[in-house]
N, C-alpha and C. Protein backbone atom coordinates (compact mmCIF):
# COMPACT_ATOMS: atom_id res chain seq x y z
N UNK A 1 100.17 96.79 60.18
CA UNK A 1 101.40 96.92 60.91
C UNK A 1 102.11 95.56 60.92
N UNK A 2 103.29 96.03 60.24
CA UNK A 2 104.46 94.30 60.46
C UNK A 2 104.75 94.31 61.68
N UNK A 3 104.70 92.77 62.92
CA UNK A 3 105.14 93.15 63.71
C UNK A 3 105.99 91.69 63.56
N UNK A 4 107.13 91.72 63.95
CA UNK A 4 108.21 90.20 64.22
C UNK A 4 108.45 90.30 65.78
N UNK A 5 108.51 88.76 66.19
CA UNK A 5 108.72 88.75 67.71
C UNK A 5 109.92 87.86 67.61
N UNK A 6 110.74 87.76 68.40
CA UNK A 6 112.11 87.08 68.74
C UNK A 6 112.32 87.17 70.35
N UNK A 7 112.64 85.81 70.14
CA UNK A 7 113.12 85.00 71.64
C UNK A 7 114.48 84.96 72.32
N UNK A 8 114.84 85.38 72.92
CA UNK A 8 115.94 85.22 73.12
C UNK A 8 116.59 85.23 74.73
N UNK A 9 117.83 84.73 74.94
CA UNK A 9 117.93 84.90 76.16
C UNK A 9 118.74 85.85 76.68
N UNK A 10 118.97 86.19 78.18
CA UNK A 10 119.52 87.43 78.49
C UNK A 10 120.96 87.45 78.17
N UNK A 11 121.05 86.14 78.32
CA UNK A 11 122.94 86.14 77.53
C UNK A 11 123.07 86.43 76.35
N UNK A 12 121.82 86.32 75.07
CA UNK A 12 121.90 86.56 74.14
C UNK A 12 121.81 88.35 73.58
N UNK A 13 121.31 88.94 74.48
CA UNK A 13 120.95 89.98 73.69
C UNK A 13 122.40 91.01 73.72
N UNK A 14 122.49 91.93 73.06
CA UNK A 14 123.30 93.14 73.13
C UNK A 14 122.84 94.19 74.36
N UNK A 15 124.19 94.42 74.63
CA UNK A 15 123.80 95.75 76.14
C UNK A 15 122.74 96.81 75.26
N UNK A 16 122.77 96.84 74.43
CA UNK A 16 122.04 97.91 73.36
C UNK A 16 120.80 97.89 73.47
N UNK A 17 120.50 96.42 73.39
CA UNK A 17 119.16 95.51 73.25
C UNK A 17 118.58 96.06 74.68
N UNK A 18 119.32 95.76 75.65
CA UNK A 18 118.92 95.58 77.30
C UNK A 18 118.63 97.05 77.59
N UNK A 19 119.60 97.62 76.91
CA UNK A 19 119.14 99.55 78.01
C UNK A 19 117.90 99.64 76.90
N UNK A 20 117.47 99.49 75.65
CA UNK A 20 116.43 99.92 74.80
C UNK A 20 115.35 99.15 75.02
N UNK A 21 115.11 97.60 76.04
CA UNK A 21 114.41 96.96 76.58
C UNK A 21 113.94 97.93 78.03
N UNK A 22 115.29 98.37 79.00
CA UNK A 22 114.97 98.72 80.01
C UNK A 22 114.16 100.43 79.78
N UNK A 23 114.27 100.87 78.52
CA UNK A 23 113.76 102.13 78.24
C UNK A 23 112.49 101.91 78.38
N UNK A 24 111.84 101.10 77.13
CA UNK A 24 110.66 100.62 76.97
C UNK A 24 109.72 100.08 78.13
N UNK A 25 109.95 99.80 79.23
CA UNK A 25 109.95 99.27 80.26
C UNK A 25 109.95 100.54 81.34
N UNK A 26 110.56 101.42 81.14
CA UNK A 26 110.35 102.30 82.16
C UNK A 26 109.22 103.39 81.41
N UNK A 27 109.74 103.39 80.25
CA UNK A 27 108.41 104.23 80.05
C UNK A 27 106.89 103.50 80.45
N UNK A 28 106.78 102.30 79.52
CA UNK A 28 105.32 101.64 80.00
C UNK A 28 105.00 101.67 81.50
N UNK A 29 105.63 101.67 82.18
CA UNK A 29 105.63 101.82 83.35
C UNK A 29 105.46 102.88 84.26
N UNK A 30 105.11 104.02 83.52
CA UNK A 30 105.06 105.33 83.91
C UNK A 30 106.43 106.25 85.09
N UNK A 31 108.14 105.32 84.27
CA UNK A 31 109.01 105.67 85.63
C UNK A 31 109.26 104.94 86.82
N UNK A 32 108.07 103.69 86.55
CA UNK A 32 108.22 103.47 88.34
C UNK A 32 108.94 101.37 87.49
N UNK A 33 109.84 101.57 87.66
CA UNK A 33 110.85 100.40 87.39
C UNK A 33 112.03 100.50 87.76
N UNK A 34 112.19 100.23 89.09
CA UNK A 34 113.52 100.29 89.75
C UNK A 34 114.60 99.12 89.35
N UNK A 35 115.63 99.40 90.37
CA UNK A 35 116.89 98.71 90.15
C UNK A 35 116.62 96.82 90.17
N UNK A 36 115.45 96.77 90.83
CA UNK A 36 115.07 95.49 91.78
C UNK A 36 114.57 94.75 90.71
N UNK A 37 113.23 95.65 90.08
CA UNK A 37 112.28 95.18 89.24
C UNK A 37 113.05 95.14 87.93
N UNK A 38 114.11 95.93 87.47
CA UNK A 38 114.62 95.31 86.38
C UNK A 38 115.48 94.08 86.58
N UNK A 39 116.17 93.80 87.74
CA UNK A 39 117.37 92.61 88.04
C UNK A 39 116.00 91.19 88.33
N UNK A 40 114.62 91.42 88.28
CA UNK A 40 113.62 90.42 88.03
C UNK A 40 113.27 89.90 87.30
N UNK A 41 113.79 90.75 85.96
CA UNK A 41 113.54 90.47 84.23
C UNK A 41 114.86 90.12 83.79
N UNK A 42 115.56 89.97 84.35
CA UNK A 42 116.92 89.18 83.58
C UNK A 42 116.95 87.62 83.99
N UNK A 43 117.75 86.66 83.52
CA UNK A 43 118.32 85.57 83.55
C UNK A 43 117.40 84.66 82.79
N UNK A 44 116.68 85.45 82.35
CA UNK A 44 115.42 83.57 82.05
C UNK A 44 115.06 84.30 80.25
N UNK A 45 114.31 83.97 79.31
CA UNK A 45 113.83 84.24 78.28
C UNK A 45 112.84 85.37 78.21
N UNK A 46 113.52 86.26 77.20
CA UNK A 46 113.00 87.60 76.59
C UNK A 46 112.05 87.05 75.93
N UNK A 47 110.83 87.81 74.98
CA UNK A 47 110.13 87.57 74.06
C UNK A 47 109.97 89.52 73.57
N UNK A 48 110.79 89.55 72.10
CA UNK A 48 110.64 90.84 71.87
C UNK A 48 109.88 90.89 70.58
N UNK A 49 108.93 92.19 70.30
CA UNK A 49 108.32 92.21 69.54
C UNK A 49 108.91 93.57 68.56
N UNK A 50 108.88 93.59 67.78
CA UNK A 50 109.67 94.75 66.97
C UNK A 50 108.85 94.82 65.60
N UNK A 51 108.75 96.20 65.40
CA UNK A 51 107.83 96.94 64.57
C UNK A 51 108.39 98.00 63.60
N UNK A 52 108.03 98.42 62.26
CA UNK A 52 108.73 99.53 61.91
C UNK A 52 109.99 100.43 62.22
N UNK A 53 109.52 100.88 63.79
CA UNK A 53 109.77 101.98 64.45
C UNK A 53 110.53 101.52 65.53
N UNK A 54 111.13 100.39 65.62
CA UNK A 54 111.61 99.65 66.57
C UNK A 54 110.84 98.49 68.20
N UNK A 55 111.49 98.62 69.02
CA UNK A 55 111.28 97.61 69.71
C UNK A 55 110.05 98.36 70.57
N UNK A 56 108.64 97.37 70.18
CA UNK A 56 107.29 97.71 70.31
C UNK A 56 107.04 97.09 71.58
N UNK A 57 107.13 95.89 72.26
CA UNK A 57 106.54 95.24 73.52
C UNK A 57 107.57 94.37 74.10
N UNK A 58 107.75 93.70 75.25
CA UNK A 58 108.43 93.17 75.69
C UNK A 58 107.93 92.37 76.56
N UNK A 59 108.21 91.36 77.22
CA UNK A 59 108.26 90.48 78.37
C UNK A 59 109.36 89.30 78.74
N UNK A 60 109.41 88.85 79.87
CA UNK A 60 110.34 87.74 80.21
C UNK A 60 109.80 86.79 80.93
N UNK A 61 110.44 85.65 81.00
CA UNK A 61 109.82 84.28 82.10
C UNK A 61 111.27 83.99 82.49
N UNK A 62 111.32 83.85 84.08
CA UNK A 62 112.10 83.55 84.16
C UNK A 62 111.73 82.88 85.40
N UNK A 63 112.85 81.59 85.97
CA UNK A 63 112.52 80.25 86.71
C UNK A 63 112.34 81.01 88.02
N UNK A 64 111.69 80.77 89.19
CA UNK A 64 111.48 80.53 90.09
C UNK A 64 111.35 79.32 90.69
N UNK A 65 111.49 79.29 92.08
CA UNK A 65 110.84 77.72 92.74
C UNK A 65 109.91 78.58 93.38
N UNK A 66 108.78 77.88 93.64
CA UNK A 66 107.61 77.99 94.57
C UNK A 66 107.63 76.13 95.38
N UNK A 67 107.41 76.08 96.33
CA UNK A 67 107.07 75.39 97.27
C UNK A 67 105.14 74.83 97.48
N UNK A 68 104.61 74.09 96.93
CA UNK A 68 103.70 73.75 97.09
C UNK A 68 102.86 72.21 97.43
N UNK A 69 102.02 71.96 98.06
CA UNK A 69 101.96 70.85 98.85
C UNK A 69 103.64 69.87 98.71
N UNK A 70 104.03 70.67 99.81
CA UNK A 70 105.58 69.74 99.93
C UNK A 70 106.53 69.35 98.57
N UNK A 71 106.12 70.01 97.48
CA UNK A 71 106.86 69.79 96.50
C UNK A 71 107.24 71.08 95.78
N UNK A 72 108.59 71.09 95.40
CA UNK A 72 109.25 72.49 94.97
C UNK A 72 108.98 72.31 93.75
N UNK A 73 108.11 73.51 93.16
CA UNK A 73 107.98 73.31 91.76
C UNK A 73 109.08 74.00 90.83
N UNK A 74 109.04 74.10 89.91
CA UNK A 74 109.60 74.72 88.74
C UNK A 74 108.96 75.69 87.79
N UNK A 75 108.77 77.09 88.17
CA UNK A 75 107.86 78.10 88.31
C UNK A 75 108.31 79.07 86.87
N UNK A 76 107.53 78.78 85.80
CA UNK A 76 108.18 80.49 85.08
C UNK A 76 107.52 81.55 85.47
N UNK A 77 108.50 82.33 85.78
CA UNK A 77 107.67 83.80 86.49
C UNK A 77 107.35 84.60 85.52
N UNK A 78 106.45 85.24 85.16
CA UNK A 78 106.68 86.45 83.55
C UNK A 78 106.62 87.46 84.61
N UNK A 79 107.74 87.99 83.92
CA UNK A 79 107.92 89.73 84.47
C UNK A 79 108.15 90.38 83.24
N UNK A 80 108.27 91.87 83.49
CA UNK A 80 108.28 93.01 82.92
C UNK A 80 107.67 93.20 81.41
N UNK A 81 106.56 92.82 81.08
CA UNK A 81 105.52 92.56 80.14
C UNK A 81 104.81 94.35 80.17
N UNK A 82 105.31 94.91 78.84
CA UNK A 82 105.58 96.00 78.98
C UNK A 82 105.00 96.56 77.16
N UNK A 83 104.41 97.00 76.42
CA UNK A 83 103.88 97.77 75.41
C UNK A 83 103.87 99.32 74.96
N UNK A 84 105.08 99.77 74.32
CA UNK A 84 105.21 101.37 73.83
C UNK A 84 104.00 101.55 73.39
N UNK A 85 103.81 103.05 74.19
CA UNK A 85 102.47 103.76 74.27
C UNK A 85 101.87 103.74 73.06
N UNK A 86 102.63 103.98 71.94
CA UNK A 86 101.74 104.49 70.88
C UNK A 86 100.78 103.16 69.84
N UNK A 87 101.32 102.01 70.62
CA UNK A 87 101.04 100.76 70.09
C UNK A 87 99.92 99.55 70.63
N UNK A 88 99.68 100.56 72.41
CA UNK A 88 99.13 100.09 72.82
C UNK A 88 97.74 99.20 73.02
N UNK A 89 97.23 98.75 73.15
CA UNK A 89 95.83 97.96 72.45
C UNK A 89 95.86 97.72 70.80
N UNK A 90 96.49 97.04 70.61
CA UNK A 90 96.87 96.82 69.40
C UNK A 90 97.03 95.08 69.54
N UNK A 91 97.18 94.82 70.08
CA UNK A 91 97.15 92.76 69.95
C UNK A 91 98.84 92.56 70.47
N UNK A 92 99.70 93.71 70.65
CA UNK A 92 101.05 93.17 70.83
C UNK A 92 101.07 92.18 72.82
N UNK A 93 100.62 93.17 73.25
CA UNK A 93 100.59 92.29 74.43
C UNK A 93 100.45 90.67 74.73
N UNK A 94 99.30 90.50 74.03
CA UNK A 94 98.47 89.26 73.80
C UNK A 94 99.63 88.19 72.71
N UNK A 95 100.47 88.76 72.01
CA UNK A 95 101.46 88.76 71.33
C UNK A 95 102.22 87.71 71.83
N UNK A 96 103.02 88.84 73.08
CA UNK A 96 104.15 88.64 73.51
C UNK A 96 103.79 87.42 74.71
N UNK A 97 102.25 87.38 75.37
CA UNK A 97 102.05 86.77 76.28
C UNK A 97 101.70 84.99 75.93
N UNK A 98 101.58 85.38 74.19
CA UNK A 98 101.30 83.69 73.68
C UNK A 98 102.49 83.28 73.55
N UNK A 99 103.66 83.99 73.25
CA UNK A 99 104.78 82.74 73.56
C UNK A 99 105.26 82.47 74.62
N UNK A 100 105.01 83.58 75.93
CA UNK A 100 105.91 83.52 76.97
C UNK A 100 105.04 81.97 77.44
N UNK A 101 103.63 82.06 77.56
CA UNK A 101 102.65 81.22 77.62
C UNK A 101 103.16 79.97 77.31
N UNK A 102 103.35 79.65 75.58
CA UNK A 102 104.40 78.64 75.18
C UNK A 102 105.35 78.05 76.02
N UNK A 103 106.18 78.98 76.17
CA UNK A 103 107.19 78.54 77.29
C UNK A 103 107.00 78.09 78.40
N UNK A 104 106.19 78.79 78.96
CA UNK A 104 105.86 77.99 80.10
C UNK A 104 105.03 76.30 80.25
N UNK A 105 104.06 76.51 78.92
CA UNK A 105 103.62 75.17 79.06
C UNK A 105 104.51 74.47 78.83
N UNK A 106 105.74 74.59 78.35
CA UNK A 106 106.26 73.45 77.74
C UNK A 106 107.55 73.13 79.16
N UNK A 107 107.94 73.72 79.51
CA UNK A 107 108.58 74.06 80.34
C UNK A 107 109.15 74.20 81.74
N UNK A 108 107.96 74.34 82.52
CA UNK A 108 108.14 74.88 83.76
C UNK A 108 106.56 74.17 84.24
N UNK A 109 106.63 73.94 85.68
CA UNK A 109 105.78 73.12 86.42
C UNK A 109 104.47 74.11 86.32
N UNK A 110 104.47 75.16 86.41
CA UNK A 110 103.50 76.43 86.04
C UNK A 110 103.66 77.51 85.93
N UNK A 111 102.77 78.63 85.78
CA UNK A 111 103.44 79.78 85.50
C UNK A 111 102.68 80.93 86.45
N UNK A 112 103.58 81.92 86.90
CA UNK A 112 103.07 82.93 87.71
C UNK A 112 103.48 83.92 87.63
N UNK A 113 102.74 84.99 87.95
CA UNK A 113 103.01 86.28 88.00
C UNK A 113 102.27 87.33 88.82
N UNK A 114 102.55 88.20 88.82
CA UNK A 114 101.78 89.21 89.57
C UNK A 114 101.82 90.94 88.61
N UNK A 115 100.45 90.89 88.86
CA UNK A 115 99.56 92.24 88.34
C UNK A 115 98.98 93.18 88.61
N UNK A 116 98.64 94.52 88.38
CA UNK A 116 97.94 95.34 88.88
C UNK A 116 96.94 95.21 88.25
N UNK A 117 96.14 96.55 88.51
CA UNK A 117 94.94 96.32 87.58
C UNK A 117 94.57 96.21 86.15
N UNK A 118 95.19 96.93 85.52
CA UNK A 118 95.64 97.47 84.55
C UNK A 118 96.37 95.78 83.58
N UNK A 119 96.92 95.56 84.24
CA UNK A 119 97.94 94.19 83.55
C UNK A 119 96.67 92.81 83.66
N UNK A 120 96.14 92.93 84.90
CA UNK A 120 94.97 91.97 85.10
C UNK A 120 94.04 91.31 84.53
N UNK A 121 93.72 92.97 83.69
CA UNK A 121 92.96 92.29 82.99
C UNK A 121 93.09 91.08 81.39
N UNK A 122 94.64 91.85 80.92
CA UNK A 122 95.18 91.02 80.15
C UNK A 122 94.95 89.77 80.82
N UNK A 123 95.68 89.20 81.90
CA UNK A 123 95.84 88.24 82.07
C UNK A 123 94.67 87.10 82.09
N UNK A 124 93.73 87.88 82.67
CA UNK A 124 92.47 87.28 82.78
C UNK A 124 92.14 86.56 81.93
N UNK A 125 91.84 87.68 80.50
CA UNK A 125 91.37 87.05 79.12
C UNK A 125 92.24 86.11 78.65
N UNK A 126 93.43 85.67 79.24
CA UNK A 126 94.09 84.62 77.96
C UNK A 126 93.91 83.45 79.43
N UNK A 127 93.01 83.45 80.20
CA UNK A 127 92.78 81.95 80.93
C UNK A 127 93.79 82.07 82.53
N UNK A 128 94.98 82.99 82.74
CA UNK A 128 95.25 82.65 83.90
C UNK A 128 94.13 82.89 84.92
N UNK A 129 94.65 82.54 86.08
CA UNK A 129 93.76 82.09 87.19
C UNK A 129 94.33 82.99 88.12
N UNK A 130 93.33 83.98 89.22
CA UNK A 130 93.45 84.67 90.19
C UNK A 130 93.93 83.74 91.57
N UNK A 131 94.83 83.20 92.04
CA UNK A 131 95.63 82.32 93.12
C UNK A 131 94.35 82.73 94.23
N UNK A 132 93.93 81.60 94.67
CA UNK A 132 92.80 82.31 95.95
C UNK A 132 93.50 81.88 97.02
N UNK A 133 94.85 81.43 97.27
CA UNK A 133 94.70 81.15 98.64
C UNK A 133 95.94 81.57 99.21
N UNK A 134 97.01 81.43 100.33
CA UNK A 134 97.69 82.34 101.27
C UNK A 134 99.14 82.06 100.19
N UNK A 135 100.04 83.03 100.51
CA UNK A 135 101.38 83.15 99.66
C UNK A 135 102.16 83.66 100.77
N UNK A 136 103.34 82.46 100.97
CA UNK A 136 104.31 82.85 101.69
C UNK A 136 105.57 83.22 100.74
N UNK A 137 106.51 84.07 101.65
CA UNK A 137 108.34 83.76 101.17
C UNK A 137 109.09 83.36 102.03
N UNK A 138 110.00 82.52 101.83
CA UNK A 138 110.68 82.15 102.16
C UNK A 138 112.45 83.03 102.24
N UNK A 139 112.15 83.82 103.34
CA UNK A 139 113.50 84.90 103.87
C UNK A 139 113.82 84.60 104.67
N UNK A 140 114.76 85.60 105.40
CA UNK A 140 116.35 85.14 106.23
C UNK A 140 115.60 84.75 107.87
N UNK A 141 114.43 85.00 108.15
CA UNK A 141 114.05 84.53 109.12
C UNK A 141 113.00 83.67 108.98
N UNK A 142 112.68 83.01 107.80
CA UNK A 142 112.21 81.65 107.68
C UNK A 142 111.26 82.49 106.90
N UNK A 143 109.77 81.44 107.38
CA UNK A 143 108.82 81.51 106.23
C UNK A 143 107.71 82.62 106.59
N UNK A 144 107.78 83.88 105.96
CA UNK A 144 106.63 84.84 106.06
C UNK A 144 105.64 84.88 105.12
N UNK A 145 104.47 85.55 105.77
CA UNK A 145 103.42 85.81 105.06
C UNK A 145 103.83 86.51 104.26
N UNK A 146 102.82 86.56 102.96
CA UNK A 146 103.42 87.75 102.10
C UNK A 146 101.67 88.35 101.58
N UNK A 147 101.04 88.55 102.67
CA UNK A 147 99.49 88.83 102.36
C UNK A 147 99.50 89.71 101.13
N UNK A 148 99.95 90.60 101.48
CA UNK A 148 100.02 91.86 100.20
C UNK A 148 99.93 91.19 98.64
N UNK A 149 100.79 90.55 98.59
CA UNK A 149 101.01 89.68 97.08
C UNK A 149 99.40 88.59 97.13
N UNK A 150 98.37 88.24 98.14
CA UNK A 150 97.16 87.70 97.61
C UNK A 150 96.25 88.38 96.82
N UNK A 151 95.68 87.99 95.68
CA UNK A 151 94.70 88.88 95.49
C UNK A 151 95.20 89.70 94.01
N UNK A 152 96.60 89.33 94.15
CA UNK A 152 97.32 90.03 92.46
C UNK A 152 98.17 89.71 92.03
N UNK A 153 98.06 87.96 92.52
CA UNK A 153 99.02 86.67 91.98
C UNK A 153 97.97 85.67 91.14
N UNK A 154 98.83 85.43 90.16
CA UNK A 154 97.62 84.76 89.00
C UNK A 154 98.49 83.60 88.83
N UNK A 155 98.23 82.29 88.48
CA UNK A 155 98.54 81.21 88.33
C UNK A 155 98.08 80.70 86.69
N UNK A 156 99.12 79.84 86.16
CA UNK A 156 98.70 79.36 84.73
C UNK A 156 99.34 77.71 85.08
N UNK A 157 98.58 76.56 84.90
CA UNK A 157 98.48 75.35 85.43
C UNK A 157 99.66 75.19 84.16
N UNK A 158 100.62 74.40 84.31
CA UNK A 158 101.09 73.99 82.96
C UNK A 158 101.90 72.27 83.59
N UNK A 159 103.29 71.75 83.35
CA UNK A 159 103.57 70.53 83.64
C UNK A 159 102.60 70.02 84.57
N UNK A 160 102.72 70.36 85.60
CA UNK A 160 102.03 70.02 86.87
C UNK A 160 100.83 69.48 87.47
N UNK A 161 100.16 70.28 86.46
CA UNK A 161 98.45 69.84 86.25
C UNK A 161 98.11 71.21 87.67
N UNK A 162 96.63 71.50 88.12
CA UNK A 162 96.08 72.29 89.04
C UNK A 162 96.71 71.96 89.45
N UNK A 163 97.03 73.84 90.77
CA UNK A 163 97.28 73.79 92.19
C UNK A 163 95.97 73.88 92.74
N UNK A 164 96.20 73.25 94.20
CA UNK A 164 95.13 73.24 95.00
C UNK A 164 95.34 74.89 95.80
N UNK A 165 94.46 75.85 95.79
CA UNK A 165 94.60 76.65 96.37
C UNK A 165 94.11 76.79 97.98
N UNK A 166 93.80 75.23 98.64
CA UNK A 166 93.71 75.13 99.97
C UNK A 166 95.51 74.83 100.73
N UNK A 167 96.32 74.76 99.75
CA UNK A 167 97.67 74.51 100.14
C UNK A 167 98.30 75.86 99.54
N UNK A 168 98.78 76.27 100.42
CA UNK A 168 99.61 77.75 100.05
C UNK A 168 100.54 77.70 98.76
N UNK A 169 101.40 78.87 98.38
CA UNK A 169 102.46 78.57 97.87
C UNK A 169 103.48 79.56 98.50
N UNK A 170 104.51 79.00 98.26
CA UNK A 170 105.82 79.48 99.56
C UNK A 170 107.22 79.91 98.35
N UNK A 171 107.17 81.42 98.04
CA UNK A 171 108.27 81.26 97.20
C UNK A 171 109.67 81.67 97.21
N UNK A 172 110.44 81.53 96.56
CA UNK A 172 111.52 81.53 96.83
C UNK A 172 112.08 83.08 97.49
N UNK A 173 113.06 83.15 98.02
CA UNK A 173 113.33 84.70 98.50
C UNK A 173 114.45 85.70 97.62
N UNK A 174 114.35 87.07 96.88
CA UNK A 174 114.81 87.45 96.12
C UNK A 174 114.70 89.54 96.88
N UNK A 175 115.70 90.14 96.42
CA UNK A 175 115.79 91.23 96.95
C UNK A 175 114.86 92.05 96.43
N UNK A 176 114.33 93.24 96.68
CA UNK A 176 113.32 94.03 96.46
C UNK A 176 111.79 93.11 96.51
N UNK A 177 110.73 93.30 95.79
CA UNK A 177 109.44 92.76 96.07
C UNK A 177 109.55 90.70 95.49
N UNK A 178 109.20 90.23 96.25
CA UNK A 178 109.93 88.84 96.30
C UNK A 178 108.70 88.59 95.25
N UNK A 179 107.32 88.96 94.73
CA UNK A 179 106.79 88.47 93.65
C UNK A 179 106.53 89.81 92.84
């Protein structure tokens, strides 16, 4: 299987590109990719993978700040990291996750994201790190817990060097699920 991957950013692509991204994306997703979770995958760098049969896997990084021991980092978030069914376990994931990876090392103070089970375990195998310690956001009435998000927030060390996970991280505030 030929597969080509291309980078690009959300200003770059065609509306064409974006609803056949947001397809791919709702299908992998079994439907459940709302209005919120797609406006989470825009503004920052695509990584598309394209195959025969068209556009095979997808993901994005895009900036966040996180707040950690008193210093605001510079966060690539990967969202919507996503693989058409029929292609699935096939190496595209692992694919799409070595450049977003790229990017971030080169890039951004570290990298984060959040996973279910299912996505987890990807993440696992290419070295990110399960976050062990408390995660706030930062919303309209200051700084809340965000317990729910412990436990399926993964961390990838990159500019920055380790976080200490005895110092929280506090992130920025965004509409629908803030990680």
């Amino acid at each position: 299987m030929t597969v080509w991957l291309r980078t690009a950013h959300t200003a770059d692509l065609a509306p064409a590109e974006l609803d056949g991204v947001r397809s791919l994306l709702t299908d992998a997703f079994d439907g459940d990719l709302g209005e919120e979770d797609w406006e989470h995958a825009l503004g920052g760098l695509h990584v598309l993978a394209h195959d025969a049969s068209g556009l095979a896997a997808h993901g994005s990084v895009v900036m966040r700040r996180v707040r950690h021991r008193e210093r605001w980092l510079r966060v690539g978030y990967v969202e919507a990291v996503g693989v058409r069914r029929d292609v699935r376990r096939t190496g595209l994931g692992g694919r799409v996750m070595a450049e977003l990876e790229r990017i971030v090392d080169r890039a951004y103070d570290a990298g984060m994201l959040s996973a279910g089970d299912e996505g987890a375990l990807l993440y696992r195998a290419r070295g990110w790190q399960l976050w062990d310690g408390q995660i706030f956001g930062l919303g309209r009435e200051g700084v809340v817990r965000l317990a729910e998000e412990e436990g399926c927030t993964f961390v990838r060390p990159a500019l920055a060097g380790p976080l200490d996970p005895a110092h929280e991280l506090v992130f920025d505030w965004r509409d629908g699920d803030v990680l």
